[in-house]
C-alpha atoms as a PDB file:
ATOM      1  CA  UNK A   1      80.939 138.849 135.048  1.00  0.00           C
ATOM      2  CA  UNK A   2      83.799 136.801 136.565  1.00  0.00           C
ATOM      3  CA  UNK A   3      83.990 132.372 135.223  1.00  0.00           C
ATOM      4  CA  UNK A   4      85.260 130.367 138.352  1.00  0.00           C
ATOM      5  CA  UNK A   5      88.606 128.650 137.921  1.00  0.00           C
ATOM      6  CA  UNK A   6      88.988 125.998 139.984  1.00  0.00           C
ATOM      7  CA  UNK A   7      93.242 126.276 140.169  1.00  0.00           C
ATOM      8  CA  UNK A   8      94.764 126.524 144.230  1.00  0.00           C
ATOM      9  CA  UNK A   9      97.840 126.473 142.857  1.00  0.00           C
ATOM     10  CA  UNK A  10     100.355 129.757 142.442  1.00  0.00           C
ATOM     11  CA  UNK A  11     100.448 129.708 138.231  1.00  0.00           C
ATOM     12  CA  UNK A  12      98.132 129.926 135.561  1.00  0.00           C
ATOM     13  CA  UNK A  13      98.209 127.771 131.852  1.00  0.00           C
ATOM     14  CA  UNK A  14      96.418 130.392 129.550  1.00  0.00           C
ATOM     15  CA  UNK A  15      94.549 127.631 126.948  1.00  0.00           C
ATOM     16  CA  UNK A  16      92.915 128.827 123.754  1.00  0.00           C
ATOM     17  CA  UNK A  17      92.109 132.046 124.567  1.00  0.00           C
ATOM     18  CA  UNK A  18      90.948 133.735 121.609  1.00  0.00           C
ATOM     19  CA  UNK A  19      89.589 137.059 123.618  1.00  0.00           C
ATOM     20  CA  UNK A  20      91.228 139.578 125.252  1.00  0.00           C
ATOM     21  CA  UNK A  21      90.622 137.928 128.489  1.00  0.00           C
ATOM     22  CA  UNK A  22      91.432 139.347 132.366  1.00  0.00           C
ATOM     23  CA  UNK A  23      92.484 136.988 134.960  1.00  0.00           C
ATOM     24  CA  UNK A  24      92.304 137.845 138.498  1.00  0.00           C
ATOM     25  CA  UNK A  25      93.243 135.985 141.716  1.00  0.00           C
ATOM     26  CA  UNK A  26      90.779 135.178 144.973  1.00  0.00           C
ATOM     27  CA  UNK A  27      92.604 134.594 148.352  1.00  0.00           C
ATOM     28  CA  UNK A  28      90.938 132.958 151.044  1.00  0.00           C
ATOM     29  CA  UNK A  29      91.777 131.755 154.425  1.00  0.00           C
ATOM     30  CA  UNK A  30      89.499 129.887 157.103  1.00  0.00           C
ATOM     31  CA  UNK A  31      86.620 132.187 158.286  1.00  0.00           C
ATOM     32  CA  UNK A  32      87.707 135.137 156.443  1.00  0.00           C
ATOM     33  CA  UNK A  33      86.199 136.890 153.949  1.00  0.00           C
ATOM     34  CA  UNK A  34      87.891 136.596 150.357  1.00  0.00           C
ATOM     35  CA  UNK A  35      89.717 138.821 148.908  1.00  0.00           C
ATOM     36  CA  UNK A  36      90.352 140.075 145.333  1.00  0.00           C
ATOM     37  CA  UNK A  37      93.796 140.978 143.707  1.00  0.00           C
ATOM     38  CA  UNK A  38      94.038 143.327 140.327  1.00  0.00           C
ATOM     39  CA  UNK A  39      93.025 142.157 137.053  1.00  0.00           C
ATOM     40  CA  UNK A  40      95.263 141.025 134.931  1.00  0.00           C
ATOM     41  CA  UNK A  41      94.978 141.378 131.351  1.00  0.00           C
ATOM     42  CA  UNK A  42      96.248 138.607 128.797  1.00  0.00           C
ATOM     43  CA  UNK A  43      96.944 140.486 125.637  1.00  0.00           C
ATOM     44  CA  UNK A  44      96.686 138.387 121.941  1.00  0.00           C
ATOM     45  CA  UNK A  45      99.099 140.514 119.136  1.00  0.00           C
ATOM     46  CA  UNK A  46      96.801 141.136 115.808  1.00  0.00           C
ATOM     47  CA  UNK A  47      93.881 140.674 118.071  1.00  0.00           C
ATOM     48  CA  UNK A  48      91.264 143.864 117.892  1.00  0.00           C
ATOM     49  CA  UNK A  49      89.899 144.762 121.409  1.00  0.00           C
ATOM     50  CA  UNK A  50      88.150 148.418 120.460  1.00  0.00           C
ATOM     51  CA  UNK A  51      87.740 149.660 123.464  1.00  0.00           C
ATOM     52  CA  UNK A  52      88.277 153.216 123.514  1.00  0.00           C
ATOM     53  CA  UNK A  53      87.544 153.810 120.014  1.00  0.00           C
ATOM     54  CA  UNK A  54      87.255 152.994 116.109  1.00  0.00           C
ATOM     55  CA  UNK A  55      91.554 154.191 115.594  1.00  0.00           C
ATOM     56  CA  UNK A  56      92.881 151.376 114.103  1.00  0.00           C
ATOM     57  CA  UNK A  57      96.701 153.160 115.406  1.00  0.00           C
ATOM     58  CA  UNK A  58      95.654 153.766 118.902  1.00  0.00           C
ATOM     59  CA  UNK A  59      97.774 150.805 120.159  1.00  0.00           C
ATOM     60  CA  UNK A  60      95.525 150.312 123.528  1.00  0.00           C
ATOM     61  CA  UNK A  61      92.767 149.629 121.211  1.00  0.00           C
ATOM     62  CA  UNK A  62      94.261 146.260 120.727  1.00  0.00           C
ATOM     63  CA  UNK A  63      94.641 143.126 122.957  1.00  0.00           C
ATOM     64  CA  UNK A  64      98.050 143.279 123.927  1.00  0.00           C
ATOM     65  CA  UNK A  65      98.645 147.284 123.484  1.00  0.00           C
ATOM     66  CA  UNK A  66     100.305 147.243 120.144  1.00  0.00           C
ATOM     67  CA  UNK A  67      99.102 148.251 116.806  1.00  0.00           C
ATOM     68  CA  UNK A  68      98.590 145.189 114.642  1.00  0.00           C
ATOM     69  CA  UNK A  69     101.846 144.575 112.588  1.00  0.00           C
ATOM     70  CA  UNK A  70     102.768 141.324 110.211  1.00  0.00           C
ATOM     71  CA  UNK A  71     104.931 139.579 112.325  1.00  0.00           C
ATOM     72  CA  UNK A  72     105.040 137.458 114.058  1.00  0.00           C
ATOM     73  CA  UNK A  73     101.034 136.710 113.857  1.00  0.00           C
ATOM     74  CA  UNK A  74     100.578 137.059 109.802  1.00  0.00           C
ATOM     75  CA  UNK A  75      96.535 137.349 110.804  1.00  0.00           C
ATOM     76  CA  UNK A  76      94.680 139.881 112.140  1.00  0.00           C
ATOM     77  CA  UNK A  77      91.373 138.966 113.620  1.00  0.00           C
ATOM     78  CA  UNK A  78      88.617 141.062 114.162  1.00  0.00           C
ATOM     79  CA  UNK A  79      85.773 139.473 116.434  1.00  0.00           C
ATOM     80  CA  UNK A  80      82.772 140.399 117.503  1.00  0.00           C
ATOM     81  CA  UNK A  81      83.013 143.220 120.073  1.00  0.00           C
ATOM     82  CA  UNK A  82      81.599 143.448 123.376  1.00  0.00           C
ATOM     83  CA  UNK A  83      78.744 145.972 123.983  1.00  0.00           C
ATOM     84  CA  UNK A  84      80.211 149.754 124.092  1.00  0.00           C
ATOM     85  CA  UNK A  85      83.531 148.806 122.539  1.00  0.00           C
ATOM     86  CA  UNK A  86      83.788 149.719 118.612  1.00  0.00           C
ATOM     87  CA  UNK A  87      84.971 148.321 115.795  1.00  0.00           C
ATOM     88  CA  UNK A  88      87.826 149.469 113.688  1.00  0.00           C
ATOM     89  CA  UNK A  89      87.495 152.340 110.919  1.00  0.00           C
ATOM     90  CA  UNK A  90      90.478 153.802 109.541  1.00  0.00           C
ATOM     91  CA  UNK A  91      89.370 157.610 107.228  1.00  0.00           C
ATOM     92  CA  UNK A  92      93.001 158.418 106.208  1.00  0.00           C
ATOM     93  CA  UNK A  93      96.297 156.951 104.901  1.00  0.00           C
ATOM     94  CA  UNK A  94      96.796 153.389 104.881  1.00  0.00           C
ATOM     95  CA  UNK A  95      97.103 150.230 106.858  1.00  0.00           C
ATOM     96  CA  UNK A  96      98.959 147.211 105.982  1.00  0.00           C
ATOM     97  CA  UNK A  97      98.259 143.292 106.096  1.00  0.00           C
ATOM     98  CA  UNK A  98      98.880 139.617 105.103  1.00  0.00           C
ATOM     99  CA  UNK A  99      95.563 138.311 106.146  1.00  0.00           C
ATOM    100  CA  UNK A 100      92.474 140.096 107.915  1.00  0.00           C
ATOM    101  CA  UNK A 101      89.968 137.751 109.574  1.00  0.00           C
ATOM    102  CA  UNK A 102      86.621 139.330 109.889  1.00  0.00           C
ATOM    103  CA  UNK A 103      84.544 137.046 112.096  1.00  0.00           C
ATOM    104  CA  UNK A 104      80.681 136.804 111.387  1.00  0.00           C
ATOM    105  CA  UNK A 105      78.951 140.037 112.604  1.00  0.00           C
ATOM    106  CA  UNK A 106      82.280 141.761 113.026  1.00  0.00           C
ATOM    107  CA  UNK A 107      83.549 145.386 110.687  1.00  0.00           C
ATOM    108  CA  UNK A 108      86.462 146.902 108.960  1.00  0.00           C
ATOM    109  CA  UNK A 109      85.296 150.429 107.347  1.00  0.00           C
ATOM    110  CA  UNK A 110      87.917 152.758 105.249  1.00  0.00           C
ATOM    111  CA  UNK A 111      86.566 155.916 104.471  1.00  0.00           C
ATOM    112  CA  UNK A 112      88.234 159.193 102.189  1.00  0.00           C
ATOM    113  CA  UNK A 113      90.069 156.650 100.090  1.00  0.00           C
ATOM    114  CA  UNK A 114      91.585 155.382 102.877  1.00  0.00           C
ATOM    115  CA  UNK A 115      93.926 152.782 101.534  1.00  0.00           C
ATOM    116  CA  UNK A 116      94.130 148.805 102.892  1.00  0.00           C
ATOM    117  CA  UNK A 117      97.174 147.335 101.581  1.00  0.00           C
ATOM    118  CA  UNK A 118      96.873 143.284 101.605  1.00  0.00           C
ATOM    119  CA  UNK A 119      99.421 141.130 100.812  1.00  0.00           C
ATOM    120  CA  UNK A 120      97.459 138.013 101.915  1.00  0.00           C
ATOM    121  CA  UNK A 121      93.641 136.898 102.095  1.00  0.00           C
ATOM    122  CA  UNK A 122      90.652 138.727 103.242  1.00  0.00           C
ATOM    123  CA  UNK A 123      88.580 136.282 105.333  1.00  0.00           C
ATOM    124  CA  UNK A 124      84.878 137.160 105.947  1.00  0.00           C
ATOM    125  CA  UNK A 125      82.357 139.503 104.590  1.00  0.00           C
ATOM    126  CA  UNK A 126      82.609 142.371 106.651  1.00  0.00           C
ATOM    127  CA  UNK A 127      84.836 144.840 104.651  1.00  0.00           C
ATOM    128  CA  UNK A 128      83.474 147.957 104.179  1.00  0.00           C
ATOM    129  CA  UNK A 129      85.346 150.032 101.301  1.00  0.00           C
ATOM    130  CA  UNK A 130      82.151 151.799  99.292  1.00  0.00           C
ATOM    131  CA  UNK A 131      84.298 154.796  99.895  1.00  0.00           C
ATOM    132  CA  UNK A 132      87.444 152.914 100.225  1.00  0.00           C
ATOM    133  CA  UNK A 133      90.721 151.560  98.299  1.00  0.00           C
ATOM    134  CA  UNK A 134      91.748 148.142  98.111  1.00  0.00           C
ATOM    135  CA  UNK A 135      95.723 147.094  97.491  1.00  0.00           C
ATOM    136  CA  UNK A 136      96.871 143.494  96.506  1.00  0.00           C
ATOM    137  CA  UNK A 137     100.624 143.460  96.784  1.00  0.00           C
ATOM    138  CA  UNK A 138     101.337 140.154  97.906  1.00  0.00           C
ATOM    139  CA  UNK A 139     104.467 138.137  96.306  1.00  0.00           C
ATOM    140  CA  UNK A 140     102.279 134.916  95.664  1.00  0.00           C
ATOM    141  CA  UNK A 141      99.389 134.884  93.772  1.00  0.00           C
ATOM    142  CA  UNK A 142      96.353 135.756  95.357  1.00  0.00           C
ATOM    143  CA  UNK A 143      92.418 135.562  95.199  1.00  0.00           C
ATOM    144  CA  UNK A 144      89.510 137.934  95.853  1.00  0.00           C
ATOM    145  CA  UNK A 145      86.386 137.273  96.381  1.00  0.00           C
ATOM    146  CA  UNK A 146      83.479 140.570  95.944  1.00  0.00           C
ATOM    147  CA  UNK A 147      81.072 138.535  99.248  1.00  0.00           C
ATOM    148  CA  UNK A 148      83.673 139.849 101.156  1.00  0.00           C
ATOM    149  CA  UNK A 149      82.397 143.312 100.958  1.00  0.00           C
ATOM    150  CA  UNK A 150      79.566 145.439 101.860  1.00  0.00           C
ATOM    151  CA  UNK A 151      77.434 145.221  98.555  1.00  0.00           C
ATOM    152  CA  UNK A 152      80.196 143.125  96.717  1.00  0.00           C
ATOM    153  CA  UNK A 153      81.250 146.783  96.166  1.00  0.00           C
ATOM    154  CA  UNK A 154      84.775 148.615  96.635  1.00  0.00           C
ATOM    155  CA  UNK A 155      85.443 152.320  95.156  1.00  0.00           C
ATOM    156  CA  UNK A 156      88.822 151.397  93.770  1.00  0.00           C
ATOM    157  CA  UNK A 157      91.146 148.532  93.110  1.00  0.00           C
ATOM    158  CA  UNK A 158      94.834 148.728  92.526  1.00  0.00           C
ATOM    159  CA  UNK A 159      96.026 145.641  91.716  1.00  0.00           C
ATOM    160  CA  UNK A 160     100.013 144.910  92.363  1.00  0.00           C
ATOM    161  CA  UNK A 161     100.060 141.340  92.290  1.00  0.00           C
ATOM    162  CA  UNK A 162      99.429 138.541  90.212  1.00  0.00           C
ATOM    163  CA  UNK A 163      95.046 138.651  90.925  1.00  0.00           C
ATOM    164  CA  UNK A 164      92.377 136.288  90.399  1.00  0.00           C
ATOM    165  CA  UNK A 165      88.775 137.592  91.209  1.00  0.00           C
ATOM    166  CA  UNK A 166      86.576 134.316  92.110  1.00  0.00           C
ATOM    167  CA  UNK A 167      84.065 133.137  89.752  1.00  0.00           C
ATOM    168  CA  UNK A 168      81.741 131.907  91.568  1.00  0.00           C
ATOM    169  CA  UNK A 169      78.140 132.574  91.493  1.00  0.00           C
ATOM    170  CA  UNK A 170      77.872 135.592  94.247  1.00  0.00           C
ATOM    171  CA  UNK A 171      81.558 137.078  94.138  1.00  0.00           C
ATOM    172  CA  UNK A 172      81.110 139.594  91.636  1.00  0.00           C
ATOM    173  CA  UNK A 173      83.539 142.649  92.417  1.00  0.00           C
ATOM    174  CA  UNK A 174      81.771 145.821  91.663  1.00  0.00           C
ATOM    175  CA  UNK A 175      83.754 149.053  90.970  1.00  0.00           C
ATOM    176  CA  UNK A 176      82.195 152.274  91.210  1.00  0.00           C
ATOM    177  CA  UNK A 177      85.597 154.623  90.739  1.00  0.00           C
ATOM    178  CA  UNK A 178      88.629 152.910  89.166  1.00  0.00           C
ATOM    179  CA  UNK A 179      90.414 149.830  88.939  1.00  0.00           C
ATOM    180  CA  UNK A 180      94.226 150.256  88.111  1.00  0.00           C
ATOM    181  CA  UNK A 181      97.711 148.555  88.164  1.00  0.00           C
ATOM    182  CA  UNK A 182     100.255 149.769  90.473  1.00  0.00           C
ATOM    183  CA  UNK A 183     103.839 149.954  89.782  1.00  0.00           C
ATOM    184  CA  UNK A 184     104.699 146.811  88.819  1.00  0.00           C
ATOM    185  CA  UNK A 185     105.257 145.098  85.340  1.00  0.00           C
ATOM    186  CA  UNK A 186     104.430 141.916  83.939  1.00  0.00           C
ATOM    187  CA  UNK A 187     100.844 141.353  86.235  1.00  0.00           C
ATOM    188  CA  UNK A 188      97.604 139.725  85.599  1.00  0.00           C
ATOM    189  CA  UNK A 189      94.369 140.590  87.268  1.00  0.00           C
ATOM    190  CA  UNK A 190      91.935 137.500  85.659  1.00  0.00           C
ATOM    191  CA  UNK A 191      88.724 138.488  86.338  1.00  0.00           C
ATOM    192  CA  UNK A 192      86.736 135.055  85.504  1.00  0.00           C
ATOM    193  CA  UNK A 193      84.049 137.421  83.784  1.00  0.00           C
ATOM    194  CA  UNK A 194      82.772 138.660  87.425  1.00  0.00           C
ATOM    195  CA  UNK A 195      84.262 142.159  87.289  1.00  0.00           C
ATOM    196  CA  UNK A 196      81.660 145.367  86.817  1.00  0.00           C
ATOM    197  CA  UNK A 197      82.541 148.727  86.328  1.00  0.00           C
ATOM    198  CA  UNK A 198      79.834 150.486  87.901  1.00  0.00           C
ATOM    199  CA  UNK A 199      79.061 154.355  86.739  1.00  0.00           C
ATOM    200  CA  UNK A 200      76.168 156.284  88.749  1.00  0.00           C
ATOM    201  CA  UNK A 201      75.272 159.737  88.228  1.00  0.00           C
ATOM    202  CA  UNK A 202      78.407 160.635  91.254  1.00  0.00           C
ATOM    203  CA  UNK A 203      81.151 159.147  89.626  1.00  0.00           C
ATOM    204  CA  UNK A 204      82.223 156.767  86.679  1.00  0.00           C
ATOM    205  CA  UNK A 205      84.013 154.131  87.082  1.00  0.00           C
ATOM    206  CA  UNK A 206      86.992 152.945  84.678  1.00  0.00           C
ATOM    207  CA  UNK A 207      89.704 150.600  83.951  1.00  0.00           C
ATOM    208  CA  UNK A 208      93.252 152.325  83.842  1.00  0.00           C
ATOM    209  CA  UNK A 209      95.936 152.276  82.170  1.00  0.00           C
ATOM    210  CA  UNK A 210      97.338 149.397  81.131  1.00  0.00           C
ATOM    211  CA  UNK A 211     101.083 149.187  80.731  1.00  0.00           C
ATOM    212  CA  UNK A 212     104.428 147.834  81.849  1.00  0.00           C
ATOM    213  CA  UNK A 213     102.829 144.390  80.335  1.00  0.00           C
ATOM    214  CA  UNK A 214     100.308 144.368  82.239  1.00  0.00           C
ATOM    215  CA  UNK A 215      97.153 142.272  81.179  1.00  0.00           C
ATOM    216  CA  UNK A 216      93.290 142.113  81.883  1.00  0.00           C
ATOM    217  CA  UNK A 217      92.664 138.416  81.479  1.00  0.00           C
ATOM    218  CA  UNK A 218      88.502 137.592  81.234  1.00  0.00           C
ATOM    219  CA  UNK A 219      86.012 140.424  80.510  1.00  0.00           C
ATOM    220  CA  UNK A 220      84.673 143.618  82.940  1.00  0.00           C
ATOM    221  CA  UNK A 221      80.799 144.569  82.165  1.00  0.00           C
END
């Protein structure tokens, strides 16, 4: 459906749109019946649109036609999608990020150890990775908190940062395959004693190796 702008002039201020959102113009004379021009679409960068599928590279899946990069918007936001449109899933490679902002009710799924490399913050609780990896490879120090996935779960962890897993009551980080540094030296993953290792009868999950003096700061269960 179409919101009535009341505007007679010949421009257009785009305000706060947070959506991808289509403008189109209604000309009118006297007696006349109106008549419609073409939509035309205002495109956000880093904003997720999904309409033609889950491919998180399909650039038309996004609001302005190009695949999300980190500049210039460091965020990428994921909202809610409209009905028929789909939400990102990415089953191979990787994808890159400073900060991903899941809005309530909105998804992000890796699949096949499908690798999302963050160098920022994950915002929300919509992060799917049971079958997923996780990369923190930012050059600041930086936080992460297990609400922010599907069953506080991820399959594996490489940490290539300085990382501090939250200790609050609810953000215990569950790791059913492996979590491991990545090339760097001189790292510390704290894990405020909310870190489990978590074996099943399909795989067993394990810590590493450490080297390169890199250190395990608080206790995994």
């Amino acid at each position: 459906s179409w919101n009535p702008i009341v505007n007679t002039g010949t421009s257009q201020a785009y305000n706060n749109i947070t959506q991808t959102t289509i403008y189109r113009a209604v000309i009118k004379n006297g007696s006349c019946p109106e008549v419609y021009s073409a939509g035309g679409k205002v495109g956000i960068h880093n904003l997720w649109w999904g309409k033609y599928s889950t491919d998180w590279n399909y650039p038309l899946n996004w609001s302005d036609d190009a695949v999300a990069s980190a500049s210039p918007c460091p965020t990428i936001v994921i909202p809610v999608v409209v009905p028929g449109h789909f939400y990102p899933a990415v089953n191979s490679g990787f994808i890159s990020a400073t900060n991903i902002d899941l809005k309530p009710g909105a998804s992000l799924l890796l699949t096949n150890d499908a690798i999302l490399k963050v160098t920022g913050s994950l915002i929300g609780n919509g992060f799917n990775l049971l079958d997923g990896v996780l990369e923190l490879n930012g050059t600041t120090p930086q936080t992460l908190q297990g609400n922010s996935f599907v069953g506080n779960t991820i399959k594996k962890i490489t940490v290539s940062n300085n990382v501090t897993i939250d200790g609050s009551v609810g953000s215990m980080v569950n790791v059913t395959h492996e979590l491991e540094f990545g090339s760097v030296t001189n790292k510390t993953i704290t894990t405020n004693d909310n870190l489990t290792l978590k074996s099943s009868a399909a795989s067993t999950a394990s810590l590493g190796k450490i080297k390169n003096n890199n250190t395990v700061s608080g206790n995994s269960i």
